[in-house]
N, C-alpha and C. Protein backbone atom coordinates (compact mmCIF):
# COMPACT_ATOMS: atom_id res chain seq x y z
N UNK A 1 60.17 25.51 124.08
CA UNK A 1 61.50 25.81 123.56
C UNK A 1 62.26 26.63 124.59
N UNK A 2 63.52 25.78 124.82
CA UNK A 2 64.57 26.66 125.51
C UNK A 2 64.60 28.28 124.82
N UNK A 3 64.39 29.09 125.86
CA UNK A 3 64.59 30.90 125.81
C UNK A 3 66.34 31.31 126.12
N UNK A 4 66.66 31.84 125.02
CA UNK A 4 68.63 32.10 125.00
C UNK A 4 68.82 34.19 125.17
N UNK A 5 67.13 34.25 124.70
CA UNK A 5 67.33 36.22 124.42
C UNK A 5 67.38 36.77 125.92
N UNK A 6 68.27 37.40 125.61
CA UNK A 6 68.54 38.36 127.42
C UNK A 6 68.38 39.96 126.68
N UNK A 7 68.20 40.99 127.36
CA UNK A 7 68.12 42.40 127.16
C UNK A 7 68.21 42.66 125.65
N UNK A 8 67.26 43.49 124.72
CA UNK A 8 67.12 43.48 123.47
C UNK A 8 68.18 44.61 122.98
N UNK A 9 68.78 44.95 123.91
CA UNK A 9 70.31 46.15 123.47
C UNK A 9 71.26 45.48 123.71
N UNK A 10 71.32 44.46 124.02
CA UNK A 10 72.84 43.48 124.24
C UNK A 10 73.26 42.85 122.93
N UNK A 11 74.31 42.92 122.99
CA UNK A 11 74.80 41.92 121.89
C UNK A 11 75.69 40.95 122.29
N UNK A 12 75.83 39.90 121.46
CA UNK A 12 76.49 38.50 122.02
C UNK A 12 77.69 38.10 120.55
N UNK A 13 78.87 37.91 120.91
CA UNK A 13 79.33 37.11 119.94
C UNK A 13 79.20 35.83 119.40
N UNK A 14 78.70 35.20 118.90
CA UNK A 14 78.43 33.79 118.43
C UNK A 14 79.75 32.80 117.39
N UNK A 15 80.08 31.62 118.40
CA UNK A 15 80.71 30.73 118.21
C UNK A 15 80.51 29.56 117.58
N UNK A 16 80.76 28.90 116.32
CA UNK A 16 79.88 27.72 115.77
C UNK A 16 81.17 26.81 114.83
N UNK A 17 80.81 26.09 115.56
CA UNK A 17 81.68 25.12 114.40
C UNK A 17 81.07 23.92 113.70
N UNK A 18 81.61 23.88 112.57
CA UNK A 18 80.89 23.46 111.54
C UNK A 18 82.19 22.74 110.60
N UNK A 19 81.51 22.09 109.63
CA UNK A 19 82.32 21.71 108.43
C UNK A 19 82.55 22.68 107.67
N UNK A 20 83.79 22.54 106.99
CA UNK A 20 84.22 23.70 105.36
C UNK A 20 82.91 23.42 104.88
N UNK A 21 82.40 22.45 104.63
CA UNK A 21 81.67 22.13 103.47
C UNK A 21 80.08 22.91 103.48
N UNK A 22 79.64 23.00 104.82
CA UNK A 22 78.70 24.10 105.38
C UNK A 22 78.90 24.97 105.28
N UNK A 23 80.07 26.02 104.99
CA UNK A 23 80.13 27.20 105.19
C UNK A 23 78.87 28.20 104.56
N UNK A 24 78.75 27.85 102.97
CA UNK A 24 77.50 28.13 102.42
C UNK A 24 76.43 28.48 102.69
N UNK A 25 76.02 27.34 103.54
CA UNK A 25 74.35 26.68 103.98
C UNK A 25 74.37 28.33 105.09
N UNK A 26 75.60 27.43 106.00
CA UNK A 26 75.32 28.65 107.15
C UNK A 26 75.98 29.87 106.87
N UNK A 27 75.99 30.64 106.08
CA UNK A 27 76.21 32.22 105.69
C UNK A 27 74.48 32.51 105.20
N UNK A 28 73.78 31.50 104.45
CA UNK A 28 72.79 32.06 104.02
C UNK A 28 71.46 31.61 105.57
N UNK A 29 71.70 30.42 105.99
CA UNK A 29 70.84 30.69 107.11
C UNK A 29 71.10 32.26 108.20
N UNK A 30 72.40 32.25 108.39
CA UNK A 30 72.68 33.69 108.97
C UNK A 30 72.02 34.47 108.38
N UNK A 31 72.04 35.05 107.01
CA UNK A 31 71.36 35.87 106.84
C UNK A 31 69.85 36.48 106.51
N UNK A 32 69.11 34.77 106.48
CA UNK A 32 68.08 34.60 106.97
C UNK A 32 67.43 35.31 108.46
N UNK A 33 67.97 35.81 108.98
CA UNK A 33 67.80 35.97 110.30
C UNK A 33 68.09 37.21 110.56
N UNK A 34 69.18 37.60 109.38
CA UNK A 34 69.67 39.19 110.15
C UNK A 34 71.29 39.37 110.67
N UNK A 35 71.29 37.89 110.97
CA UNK A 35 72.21 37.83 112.53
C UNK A 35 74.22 38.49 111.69
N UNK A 36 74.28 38.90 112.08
CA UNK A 36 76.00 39.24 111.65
C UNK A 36 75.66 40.62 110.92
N UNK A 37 74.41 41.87 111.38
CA UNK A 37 74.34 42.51 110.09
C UNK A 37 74.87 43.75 111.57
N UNK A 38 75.45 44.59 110.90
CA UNK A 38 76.62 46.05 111.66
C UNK A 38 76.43 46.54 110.63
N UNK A 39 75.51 47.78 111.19
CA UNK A 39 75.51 49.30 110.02
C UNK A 39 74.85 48.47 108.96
N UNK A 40 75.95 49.17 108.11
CA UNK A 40 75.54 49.21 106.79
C UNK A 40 75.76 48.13 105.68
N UNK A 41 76.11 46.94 106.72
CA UNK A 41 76.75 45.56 106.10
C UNK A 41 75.90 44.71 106.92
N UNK A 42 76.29 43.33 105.99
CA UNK A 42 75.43 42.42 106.47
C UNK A 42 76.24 40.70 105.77
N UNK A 43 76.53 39.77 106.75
CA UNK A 43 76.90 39.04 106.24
C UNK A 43 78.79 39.01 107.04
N UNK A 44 78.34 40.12 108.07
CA UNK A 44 79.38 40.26 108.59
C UNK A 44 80.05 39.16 109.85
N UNK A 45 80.88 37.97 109.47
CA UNK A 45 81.65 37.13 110.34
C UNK A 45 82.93 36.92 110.00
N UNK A 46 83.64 36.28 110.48
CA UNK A 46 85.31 35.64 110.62
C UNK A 46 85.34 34.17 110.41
N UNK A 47 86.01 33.51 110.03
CA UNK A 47 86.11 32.53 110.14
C UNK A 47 87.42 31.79 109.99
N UNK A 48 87.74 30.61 111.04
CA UNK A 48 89.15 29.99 110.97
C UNK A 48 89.25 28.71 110.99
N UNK A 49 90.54 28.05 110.67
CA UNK A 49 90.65 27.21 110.21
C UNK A 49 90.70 26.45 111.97
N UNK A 50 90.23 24.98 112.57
CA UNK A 50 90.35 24.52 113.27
C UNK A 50 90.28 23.03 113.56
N UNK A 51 91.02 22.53 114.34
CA UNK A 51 91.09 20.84 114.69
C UNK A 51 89.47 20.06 115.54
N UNK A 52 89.16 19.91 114.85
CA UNK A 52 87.98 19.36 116.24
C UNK A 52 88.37 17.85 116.81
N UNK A 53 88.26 17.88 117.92
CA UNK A 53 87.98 16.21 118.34
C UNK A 53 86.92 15.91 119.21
N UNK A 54 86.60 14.67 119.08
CA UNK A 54 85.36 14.22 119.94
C UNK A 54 85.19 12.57 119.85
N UNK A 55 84.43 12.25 120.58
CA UNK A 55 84.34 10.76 121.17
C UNK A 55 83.05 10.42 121.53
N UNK A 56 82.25 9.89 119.86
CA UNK A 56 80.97 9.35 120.42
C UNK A 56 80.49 8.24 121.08
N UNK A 57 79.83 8.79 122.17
CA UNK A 57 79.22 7.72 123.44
C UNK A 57 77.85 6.21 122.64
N UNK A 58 77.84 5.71 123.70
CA UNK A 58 76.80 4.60 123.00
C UNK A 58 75.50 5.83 122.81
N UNK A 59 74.82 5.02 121.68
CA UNK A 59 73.72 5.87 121.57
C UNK A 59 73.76 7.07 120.43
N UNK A 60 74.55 7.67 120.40
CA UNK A 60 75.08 9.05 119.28
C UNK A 60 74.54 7.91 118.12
N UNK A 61 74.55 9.27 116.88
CA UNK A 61 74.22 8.99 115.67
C UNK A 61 75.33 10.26 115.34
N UNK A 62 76.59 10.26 115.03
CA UNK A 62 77.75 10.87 114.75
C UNK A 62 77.45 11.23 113.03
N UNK A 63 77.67 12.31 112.67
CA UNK A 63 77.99 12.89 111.29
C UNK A 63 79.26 12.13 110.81
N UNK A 64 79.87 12.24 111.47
CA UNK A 64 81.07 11.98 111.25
C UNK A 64 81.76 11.05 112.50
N UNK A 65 83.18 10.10 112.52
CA UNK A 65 83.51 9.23 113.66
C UNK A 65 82.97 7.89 113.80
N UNK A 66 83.35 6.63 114.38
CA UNK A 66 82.85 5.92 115.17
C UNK A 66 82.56 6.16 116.69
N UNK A 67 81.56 5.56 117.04
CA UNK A 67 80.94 5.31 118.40
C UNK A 67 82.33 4.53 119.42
N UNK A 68 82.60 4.70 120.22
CA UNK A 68 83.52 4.75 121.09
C UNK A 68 85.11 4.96 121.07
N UNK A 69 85.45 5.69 119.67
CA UNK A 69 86.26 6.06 119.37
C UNK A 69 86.95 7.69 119.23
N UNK A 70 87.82 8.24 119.51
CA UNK A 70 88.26 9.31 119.35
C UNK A 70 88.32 9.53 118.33
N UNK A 71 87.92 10.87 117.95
CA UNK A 71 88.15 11.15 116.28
C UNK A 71 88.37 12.86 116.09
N UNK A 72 89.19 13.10 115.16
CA UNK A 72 89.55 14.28 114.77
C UNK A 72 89.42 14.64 113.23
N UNK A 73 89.39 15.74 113.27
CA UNK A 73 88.19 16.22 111.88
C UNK A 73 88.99 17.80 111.71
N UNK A 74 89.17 18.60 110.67
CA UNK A 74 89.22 19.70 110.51
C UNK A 74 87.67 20.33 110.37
N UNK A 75 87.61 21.32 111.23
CA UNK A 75 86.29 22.13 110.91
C UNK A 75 86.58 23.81 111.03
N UNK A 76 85.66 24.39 110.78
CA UNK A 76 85.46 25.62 110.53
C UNK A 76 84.97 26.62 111.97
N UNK A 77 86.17 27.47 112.63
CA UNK A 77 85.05 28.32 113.93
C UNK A 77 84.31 29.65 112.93
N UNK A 78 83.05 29.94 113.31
CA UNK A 78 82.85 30.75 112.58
C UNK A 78 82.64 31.39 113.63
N UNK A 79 82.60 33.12 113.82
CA UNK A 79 82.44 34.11 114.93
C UNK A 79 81.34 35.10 114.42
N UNK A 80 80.79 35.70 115.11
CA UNK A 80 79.89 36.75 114.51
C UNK A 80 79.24 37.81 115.66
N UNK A 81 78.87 38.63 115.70
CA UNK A 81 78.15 39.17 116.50
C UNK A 81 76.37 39.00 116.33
N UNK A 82 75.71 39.07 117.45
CA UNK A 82 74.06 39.26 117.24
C UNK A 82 73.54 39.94 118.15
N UNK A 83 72.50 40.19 117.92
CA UNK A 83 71.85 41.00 119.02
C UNK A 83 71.01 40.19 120.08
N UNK A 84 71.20 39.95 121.16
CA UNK A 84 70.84 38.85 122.13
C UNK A 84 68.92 38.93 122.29
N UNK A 85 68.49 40.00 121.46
CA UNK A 85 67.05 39.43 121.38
C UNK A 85 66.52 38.48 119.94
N UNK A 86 67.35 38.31 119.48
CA UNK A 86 67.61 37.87 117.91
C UNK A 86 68.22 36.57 118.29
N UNK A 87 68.90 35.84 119.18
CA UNK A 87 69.46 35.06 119.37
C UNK A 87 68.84 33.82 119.15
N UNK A 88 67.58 33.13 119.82
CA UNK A 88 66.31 32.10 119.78
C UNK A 88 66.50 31.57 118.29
N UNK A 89 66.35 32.72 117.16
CA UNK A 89 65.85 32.73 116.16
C UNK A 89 67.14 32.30 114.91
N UNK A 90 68.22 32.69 115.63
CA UNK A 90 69.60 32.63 114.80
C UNK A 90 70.07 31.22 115.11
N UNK A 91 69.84 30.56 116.90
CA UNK A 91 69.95 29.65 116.63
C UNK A 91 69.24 28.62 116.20
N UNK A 92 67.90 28.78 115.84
CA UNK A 92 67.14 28.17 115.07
C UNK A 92 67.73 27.61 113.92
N UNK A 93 67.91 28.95 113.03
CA UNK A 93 68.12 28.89 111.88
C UNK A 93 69.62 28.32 111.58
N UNK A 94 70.57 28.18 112.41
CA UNK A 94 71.75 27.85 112.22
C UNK A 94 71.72 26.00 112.33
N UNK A 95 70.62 25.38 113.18
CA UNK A 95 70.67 24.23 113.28
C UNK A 95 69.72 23.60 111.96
N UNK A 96 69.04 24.21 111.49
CA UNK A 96 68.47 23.93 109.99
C UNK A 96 69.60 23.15 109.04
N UNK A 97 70.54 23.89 109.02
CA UNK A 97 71.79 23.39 107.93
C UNK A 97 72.70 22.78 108.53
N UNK A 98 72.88 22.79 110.49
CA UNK A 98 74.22 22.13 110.57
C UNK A 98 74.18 20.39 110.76
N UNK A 99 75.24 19.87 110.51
CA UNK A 99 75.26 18.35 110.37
C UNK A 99 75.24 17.61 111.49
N UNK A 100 75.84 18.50 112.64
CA UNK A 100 76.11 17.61 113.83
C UNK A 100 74.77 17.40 114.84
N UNK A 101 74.96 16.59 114.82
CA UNK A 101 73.47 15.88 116.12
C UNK A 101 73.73 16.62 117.17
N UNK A 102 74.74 17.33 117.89
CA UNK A 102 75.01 17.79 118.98
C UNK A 102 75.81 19.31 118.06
N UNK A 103 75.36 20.18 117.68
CA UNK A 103 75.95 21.61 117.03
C UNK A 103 76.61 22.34 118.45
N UNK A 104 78.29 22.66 118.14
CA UNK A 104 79.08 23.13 119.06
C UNK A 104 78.65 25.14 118.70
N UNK A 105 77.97 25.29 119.40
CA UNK A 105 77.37 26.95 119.38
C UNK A 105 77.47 27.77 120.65
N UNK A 106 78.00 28.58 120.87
CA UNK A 106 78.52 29.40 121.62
C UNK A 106 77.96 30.74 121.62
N UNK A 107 77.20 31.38 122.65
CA UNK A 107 77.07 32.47 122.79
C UNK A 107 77.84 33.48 124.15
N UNK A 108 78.54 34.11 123.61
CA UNK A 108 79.50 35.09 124.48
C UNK A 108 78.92 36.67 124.74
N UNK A 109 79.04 36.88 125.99
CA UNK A 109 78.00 38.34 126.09
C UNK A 109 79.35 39.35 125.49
N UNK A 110 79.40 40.48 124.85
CA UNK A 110 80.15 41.18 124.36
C UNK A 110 79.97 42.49 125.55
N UNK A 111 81.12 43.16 126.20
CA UNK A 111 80.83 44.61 127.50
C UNK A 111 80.84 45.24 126.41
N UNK A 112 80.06 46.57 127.03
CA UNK A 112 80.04 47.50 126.04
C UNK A 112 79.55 47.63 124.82
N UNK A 113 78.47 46.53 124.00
CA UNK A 113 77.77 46.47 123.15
C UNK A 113 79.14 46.29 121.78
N UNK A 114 78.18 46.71 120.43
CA UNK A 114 79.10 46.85 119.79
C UNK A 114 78.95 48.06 118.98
């Protein structure tokens, strides 16, 4: 298995887009994990409204779209913070529930911790 954890005092913002219809699945896999928890809360992310597009190649097995066609979809960015030794494990758990054969997940190093 690909290794994503860098320094166990770092933290990373995490980028994921997903369907509305996931939002659910992935709030409770998040918190399976820990991942979005600051202080004295837990369950702590953002989330916005967004356009996705994409264009599956021969071969894809698409959630959504035809195969050599452009397609656009409303989906969900969700943001969060984690702690970059926690990371492996969050994205584990985030691909458990998400739909896409290819999950758009983003990890951003945050300066200065949080």
């Amino acid at each position: 298995m690909r290794s994503y954890a860098m320094d166990e005092q770092k933290w990373l913002k995490l980028e994921i887009f997903i369907p509305e219809t996931h939002l659910g699945d992935l709030r409770q896999a998040l918190q399976s994990v820990d991942a979005g928890h600051m202080g004295n809360y837990d369950s702590c992310f953002a989330y916005s409204r967004v356009t996705g597009t994409w264009r599956p190649l021969e071969g894809a097995d698409p959630y959504e779209g035809i195969v050599g066609e452009v397609c656009e979809a409303p989906e969900l960015k969700v943001e969060l913070c984690v702690k970059a030794a926690r990371l492996d494990e969050t994205i584990a758990a985030i691909r458990t529930v998400h739909p896409y054969e290819t999950p758009a997940i983003y990890a951003v190093p945050i300066v200065g911790g949080v």
